[in-house]
C-alpha atoms as a PDB file:
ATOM      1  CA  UNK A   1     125.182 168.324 149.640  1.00  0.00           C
ATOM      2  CA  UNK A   2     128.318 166.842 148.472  1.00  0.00           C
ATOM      3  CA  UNK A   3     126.310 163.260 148.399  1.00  0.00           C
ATOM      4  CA  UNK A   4     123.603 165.097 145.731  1.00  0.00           C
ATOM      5  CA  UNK A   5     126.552 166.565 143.651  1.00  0.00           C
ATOM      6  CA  UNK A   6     128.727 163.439 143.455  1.00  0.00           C
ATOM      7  CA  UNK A   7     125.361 161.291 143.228  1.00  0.00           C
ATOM      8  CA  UNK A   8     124.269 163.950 139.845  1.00  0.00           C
ATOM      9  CA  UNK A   9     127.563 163.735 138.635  1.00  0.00           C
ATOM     10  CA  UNK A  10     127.551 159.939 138.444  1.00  0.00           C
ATOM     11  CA  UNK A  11     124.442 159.837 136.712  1.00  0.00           C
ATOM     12  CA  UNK A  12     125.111 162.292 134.291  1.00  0.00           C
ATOM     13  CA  UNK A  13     128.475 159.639 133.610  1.00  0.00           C
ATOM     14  CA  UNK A  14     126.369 156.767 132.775  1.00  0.00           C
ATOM     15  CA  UNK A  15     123.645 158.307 130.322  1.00  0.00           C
ATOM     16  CA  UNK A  16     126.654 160.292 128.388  1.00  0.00           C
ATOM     17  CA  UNK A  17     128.603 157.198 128.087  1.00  0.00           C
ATOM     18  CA  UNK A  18     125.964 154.945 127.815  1.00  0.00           C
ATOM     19  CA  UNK A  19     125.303 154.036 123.618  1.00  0.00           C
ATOM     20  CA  UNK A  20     123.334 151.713 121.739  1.00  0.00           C
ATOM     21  CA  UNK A  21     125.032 148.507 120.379  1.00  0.00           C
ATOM     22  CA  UNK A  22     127.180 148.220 117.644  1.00  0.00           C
ATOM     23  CA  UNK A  23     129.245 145.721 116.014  1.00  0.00           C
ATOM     24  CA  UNK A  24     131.157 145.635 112.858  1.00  0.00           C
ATOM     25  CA  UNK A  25     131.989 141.998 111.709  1.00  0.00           C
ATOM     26  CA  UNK A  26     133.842 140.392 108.364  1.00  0.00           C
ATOM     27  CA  UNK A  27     133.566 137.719 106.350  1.00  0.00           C
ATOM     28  CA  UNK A  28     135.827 136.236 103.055  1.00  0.00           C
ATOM     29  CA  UNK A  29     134.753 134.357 100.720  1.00  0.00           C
ATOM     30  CA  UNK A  30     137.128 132.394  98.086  1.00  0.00           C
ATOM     31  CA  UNK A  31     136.145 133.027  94.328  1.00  0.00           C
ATOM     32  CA  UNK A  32     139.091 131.359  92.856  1.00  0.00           C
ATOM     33  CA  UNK A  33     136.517 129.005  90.748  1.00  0.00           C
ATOM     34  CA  UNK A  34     133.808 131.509  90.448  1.00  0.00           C
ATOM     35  CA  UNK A  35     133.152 133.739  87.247  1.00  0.00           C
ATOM     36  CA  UNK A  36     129.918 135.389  88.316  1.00  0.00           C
ATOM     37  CA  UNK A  37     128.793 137.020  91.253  1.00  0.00           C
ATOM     38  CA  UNK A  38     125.350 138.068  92.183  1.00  0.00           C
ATOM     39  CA  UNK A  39     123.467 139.533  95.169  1.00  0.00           C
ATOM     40  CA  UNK A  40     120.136 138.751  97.039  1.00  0.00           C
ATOM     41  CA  UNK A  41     120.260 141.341  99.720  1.00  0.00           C
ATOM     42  CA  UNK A  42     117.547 142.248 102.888  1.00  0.00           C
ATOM     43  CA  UNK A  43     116.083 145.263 101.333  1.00  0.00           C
ATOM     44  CA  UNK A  44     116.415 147.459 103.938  1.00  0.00           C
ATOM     45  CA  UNK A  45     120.249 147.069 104.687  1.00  0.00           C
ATOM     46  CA  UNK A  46     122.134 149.735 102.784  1.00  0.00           C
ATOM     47  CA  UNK A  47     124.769 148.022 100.580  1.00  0.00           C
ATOM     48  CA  UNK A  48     128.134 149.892  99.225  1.00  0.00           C
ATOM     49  CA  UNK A  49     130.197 148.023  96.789  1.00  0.00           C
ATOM     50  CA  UNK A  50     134.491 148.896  96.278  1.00  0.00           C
ATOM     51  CA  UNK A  51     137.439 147.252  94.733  1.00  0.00           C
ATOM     52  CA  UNK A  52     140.327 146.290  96.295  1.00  0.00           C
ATOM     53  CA  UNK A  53     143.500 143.875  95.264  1.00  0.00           C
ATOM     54  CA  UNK A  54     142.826 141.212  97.443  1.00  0.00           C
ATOM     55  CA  UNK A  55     141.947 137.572  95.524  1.00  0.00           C
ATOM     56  CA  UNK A  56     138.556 137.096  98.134  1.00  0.00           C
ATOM     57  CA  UNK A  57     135.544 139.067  98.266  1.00  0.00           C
ATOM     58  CA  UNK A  58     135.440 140.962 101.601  1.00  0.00           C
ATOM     59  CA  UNK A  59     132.390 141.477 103.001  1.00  0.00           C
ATOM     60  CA  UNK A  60     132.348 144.066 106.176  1.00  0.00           C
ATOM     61  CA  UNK A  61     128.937 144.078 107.804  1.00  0.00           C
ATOM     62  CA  UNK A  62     127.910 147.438 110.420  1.00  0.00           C
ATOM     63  CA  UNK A  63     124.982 146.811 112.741  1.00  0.00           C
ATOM     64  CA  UNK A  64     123.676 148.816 115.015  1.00  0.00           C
ATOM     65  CA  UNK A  65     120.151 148.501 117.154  1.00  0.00           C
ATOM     66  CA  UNK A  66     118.987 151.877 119.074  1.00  0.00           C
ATOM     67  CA  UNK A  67     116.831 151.558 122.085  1.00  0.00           C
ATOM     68  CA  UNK A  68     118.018 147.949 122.734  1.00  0.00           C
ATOM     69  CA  UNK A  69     120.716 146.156 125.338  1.00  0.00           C
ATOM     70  CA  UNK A  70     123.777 144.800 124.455  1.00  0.00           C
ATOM     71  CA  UNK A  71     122.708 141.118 124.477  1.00  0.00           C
ATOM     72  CA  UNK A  72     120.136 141.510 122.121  1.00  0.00           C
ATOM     73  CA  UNK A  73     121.988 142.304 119.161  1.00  0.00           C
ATOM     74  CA  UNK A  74     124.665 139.485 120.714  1.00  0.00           C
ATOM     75  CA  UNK A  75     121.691 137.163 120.483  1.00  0.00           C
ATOM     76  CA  UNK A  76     121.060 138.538 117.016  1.00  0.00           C
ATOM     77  CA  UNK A  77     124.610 138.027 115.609  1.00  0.00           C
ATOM     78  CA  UNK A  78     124.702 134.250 117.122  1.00  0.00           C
ATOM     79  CA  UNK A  79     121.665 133.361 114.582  1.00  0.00           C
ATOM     80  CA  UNK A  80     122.962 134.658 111.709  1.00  0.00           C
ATOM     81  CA  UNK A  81     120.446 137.493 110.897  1.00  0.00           C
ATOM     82  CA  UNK A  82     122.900 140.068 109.298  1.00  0.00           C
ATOM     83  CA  UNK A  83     125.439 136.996 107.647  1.00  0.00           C
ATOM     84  CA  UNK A  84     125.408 136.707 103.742  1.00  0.00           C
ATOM     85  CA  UNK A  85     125.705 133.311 102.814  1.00  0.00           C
ATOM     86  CA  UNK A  86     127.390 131.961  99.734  1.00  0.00           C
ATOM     87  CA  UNK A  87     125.344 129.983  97.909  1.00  0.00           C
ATOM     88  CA  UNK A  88     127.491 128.294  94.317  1.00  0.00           C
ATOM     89  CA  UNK A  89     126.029 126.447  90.990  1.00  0.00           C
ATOM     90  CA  UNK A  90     128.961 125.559  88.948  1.00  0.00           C
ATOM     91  CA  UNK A  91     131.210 128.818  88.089  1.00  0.00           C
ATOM     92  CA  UNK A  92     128.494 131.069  89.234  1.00  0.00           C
ATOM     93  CA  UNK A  93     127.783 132.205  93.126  1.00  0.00           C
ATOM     94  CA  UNK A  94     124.644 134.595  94.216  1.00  0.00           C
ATOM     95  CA  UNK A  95     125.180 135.955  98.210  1.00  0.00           C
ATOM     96  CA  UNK A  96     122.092 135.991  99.556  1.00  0.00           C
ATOM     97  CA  UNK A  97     120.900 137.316 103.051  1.00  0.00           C
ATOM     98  CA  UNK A  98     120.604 134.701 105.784  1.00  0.00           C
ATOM     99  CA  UNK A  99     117.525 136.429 107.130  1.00  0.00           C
ATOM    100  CA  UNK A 100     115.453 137.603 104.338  1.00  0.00           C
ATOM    101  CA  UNK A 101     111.832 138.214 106.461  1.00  0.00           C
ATOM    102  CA  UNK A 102     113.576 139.763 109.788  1.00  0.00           C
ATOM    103  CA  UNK A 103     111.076 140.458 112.277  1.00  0.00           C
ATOM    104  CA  UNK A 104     110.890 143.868 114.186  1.00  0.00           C
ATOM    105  CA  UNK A 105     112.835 144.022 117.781  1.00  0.00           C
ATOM    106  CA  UNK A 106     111.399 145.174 120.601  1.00  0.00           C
ATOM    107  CA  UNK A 107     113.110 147.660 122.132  1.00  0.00           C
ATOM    108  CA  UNK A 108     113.074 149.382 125.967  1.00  0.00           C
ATOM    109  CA  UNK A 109     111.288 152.305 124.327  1.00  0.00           C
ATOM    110  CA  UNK A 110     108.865 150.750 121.743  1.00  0.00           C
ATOM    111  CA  UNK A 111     110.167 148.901 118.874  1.00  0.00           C
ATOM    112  CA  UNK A 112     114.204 149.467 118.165  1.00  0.00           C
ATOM    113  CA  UNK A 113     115.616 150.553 115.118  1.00  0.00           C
ATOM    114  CA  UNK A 114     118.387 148.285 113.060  1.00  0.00           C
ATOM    115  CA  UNK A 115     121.141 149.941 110.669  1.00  0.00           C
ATOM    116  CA  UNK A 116     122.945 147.606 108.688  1.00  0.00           C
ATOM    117  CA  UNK A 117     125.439 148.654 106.356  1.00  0.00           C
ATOM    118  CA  UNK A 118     127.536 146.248 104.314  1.00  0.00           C
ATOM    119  CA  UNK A 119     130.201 146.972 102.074  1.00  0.00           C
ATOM    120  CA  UNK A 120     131.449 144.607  99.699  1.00  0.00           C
ATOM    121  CA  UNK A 121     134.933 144.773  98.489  1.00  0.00           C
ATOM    122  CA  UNK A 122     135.214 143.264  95.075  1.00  0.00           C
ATOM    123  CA  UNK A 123     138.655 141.740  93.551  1.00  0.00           C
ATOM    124  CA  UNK A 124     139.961 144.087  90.452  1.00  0.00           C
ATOM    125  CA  UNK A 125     139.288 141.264  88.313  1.00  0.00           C
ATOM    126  CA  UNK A 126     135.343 141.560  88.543  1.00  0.00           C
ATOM    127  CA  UNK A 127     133.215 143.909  87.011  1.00  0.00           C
ATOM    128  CA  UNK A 128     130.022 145.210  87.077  1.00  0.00           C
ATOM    129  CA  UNK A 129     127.361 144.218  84.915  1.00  0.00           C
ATOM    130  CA  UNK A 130     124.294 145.094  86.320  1.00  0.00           C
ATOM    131  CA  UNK A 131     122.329 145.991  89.735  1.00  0.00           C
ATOM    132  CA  UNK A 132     124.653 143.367  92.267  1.00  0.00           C
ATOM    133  CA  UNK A 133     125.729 141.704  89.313  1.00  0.00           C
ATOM    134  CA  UNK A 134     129.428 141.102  88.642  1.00  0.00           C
ATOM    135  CA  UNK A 135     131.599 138.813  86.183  1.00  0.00           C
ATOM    136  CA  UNK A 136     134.964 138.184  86.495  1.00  0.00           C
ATOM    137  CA  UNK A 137     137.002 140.078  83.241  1.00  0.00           C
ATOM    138  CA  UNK A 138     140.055 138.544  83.478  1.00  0.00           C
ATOM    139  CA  UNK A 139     140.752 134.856  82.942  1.00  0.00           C
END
């Protein structure tokens, strides 16, 4: 009997502590020569923008994958699929999703299901000027 009761407890250990993964990653990006900022973002990821003091853009990126293992979002966040890359034409810069056409993960129970949410921190000296559009005001 106690075998059953310690055996139940254990089990009941696992599946409460047991959670689908999660990581929160981020990224700076110099735009000492850059007057214009624009973004090209995976339309599904949510997207908050903020201003802070700092001289970089800060990008902080939140994924998390339900009904998947660990190593799959690992394997996930070695290619790139959540990264925003910088891409610059003279004093302007657009950040555009790595992984625009992401394909749907299989997960233990069917197909999982990915929540990305990035939030952009903006220097003061940038303003907005349209729908991920920002110049720089100051200069």
């Amino acid at each position: 009997m106690k075998f059953f009761f310690t055996l139940a407890l254990l089990g009941w250990a696992v599946t409460s502590f047991a959670q689908d993964p999660a990581d929160i990653f981020h990224k700076t990006v110099d735009v000492d020569r850059v007057n214009a900022i624009s973004f090209d973002i995976y339309n599904k990821d949510q997207v908050e923008y903020r201003t802070w003091p700092g001289d970089d853009l800060l990008i902080e990126t939140s994924v998390e994958i339900k009904n998947v293992q660990q190593d799959i979002l690992d394997f996930y966040m070695k290619q790139n699929r959540y990264v925003l890359e910088p891409q610059v034409s003279g004093d302007q810069m657009a950040l555009v999703s790595y992984d625009k056409t992401r394909r749907t993960v299989k997960g233990t129970e069917g197909s999982a299901f990915e929540d990305v949410m990035i939030v952009v921190y903006m220097p003061e000296d940038f303003a907005a000027t349209g729908d991920g559009r920002y110049t720089r005001t100051s200069r």
